[in-house]
C-alpha atoms as a PDB file:
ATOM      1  CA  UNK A   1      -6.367 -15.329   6.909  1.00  0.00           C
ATOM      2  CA  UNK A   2      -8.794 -13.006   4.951  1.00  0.00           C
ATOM      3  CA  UNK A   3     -12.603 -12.692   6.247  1.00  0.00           C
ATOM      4  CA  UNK A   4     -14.805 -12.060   3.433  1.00  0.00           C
ATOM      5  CA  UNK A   5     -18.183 -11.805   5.051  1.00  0.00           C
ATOM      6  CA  UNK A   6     -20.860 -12.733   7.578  1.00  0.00           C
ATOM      7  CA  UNK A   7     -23.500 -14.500   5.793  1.00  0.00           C
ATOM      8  CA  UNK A   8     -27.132 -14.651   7.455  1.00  0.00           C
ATOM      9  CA  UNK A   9     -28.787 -17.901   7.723  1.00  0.00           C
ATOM     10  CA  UNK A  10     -32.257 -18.793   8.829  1.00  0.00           C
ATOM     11  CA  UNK A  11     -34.801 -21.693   8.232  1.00  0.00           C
ATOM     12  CA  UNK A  12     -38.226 -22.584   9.774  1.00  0.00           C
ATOM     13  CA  UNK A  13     -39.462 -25.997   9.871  1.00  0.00           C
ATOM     14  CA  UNK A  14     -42.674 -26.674  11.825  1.00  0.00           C
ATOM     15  CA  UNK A  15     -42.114 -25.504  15.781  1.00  0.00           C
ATOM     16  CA  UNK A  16     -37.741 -25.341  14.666  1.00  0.00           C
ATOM     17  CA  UNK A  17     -36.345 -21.677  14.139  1.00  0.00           C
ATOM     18  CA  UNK A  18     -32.497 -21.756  12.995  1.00  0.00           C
ATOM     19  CA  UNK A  19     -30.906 -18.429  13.119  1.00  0.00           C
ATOM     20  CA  UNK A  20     -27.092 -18.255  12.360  1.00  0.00           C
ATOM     21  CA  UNK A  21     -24.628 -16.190  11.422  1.00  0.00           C
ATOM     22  CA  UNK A  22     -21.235 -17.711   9.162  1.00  0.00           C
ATOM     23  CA  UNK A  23     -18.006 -15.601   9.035  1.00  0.00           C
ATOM     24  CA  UNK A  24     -16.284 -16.891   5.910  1.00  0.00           C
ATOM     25  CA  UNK A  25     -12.931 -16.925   5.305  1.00  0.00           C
ATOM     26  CA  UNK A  26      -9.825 -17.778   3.170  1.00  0.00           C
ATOM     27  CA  UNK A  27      -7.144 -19.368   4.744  1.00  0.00           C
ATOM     28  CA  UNK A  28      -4.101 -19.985   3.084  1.00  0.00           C
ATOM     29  CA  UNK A  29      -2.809 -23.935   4.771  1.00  0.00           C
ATOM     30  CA  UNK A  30      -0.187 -26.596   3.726  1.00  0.00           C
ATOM     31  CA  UNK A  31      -2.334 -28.963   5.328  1.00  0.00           C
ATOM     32  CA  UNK A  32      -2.958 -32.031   3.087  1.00  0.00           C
ATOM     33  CA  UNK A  33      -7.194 -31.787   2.028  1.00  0.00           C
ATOM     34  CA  UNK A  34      -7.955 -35.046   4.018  1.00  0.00           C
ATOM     35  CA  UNK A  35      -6.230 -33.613   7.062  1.00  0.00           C
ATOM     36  CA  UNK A  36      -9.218 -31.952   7.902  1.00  0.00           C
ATOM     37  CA  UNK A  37     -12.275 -33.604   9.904  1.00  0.00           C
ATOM     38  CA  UNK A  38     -15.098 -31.376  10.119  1.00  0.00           C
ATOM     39  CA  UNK A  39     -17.909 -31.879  11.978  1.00  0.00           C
ATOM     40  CA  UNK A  40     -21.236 -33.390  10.187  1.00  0.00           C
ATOM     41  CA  UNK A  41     -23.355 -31.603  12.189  1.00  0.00           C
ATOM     42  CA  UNK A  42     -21.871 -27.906  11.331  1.00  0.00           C
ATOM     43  CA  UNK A  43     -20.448 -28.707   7.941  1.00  0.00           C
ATOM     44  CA  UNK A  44     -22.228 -29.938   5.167  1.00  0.00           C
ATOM     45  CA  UNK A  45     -19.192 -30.638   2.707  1.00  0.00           C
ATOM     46  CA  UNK A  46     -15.849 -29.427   1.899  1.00  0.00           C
ATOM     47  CA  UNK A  47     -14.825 -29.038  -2.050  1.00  0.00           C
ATOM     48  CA  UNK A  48     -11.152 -27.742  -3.300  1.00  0.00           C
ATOM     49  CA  UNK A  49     -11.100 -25.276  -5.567  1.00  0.00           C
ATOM     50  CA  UNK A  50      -8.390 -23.015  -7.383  1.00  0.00           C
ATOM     51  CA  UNK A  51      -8.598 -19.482  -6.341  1.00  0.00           C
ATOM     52  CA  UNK A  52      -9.538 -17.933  -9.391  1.00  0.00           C
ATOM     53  CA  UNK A  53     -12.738 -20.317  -9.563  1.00  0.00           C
ATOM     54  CA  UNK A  54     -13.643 -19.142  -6.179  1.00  0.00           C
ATOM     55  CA  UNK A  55     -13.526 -15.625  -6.950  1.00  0.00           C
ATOM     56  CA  UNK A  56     -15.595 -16.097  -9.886  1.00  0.00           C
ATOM     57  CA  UNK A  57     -18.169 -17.897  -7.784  1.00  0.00           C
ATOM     58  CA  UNK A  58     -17.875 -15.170  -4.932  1.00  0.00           C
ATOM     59  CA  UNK A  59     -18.166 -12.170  -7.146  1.00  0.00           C
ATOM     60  CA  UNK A  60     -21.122 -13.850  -8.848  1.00  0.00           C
ATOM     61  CA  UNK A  61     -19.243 -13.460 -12.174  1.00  0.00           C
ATOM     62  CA  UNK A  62     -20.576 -17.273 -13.093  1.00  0.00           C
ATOM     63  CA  UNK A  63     -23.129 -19.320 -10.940  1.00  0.00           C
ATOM     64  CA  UNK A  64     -20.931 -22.589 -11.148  1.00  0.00           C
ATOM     65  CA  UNK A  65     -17.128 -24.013 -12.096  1.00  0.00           C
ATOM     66  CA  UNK A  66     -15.677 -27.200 -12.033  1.00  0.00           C
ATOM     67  CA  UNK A  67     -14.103 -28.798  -9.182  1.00  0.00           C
END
Protein backbone atom coordinates (compact mmCIF):
# COMPACT_ATOMS: atom_id res chain seq x y z
CA UNK A 1 0.00 0.00 0.00
CA UNK A 2 1.27 3.48 -1.19
CA UNK A 3 -0.49 6.78 0.33
CA UNK A 4 -0.40 9.45 -2.13
CA UNK A 5 -2.08 12.29 -0.34
CA UNK A 6 -4.64 13.85 2.00
CA UNK A 7 -7.03 15.69 -0.05
CA UNK A 8 -9.19 18.57 1.69
CA UNK A 9 -12.81 18.56 1.20
CA UNK A 10 -15.42 21.06 2.21
CA UNK A 11 -18.98 22.13 1.02
CA UNK A 12 -21.65 24.52 2.44
CA UNK A 13 -25.19 24.09 1.73
CA UNK A 14 -27.66 26.32 3.60
CA UNK A 15 -27.20 25.71 7.69
CA UNK A 16 -24.80 22.10 6.45
CA UNK A 17 -20.88 22.56 6.80
CA UNK A 18 -18.93 19.30 5.49
CA UNK A 19 -15.35 19.34 6.38
CA UNK A 20 -13.27 16.17 5.51
CA UNK A 21 -10.15 15.05 5.01
CA UNK A 22 -9.43 11.74 2.28
CA UNK A 23 -6.08 9.83 2.54
CA UNK A 24 -5.76 8.24 -0.89
CA UNK A 25 -4.10 5.36 -1.64
CA UNK A 26 -2.96 2.58 -4.07
CA UNK A 27 -3.40 -0.74 -3.08
CA UNK A 28 -2.18 -3.44 -4.98
CA UNK A 29 -5.33 -6.59 -4.42
CA UNK A 30 -6.19 -9.91 -6.23
CA UNK A 31 -9.55 -9.31 -5.18
CA UNK A 32 -12.03 -9.75 -8.09
CA UNK A 33 -13.57 -5.73 -8.85
CA UNK A 34 -17.14 -6.80 -7.72
CA UNK A 35 -15.72 -8.18 -4.50
CA UNK A 36 -15.85 -4.95 -3.12
CA UNK A 37 -19.10 -3.29 -1.46
CA UNK A 38 -18.54 0.15 -0.55
CA UNK A 39 -20.66 2.12 1.25
CA UNK A 40 -23.14 4.68 -0.71
CA UNK A 41 -23.00 7.02 1.78
CA UNK A 42 -18.95 7.47 1.82
CA UNK A 43 -18.29 6.40 -1.73
CA UNK A 44 -19.61 7.87 -4.63
CA UNK A 45 -18.30 5.27 -7.33
CA UNK A 46 -15.54 2.98 -7.97
CA UNK A 47 -13.92 2.87 -11.73
CA UNK A 48 -10.84 0.40 -12.78
CA UNK A 49 -8.23 1.80 -14.35
CA UNK A 50 -4.66 0.68 -15.66
CA UNK A 51 -1.92 2.25 -13.75
CA UNK A 52 -0.40 4.25 -16.26
CA UNK A 53 -3.91 6.06 -16.88
CA UNK A 54 -4.01 6.84 -13.27
CA UNK A 55 -0.77 8.40 -13.12
CA UNK A 56 -1.54 10.49 -15.98
CA UNK A 57 -4.71 11.64 -14.28
CA UNK A 58 -2.81 12.13 -10.85
CA UNK A 59 0.09 14.05 -12.21
CA UNK A 60 -2.38 16.20 -14.15
CA UNK A 61 -0.50 15.24 -17.35
CA UNK A 62 -4.22 14.89 -19.14
CA UNK A 63 -7.61 15.90 -17.46
CA UNK A 64 -9.36 12.55 -18.59
CA UNK A 65 -8.62 8.72 -20.05
CA UNK A 66 -10.71 6.02 -20.87
CA UNK A 67 -11.93 3.48 -18.60
Amino acid sequence: MVHLEILEYHQTKEDFIDKELANVFLYESAHSFDDFTPQPEEVSGMVKVALNDFVVLWTRSEDKVNI
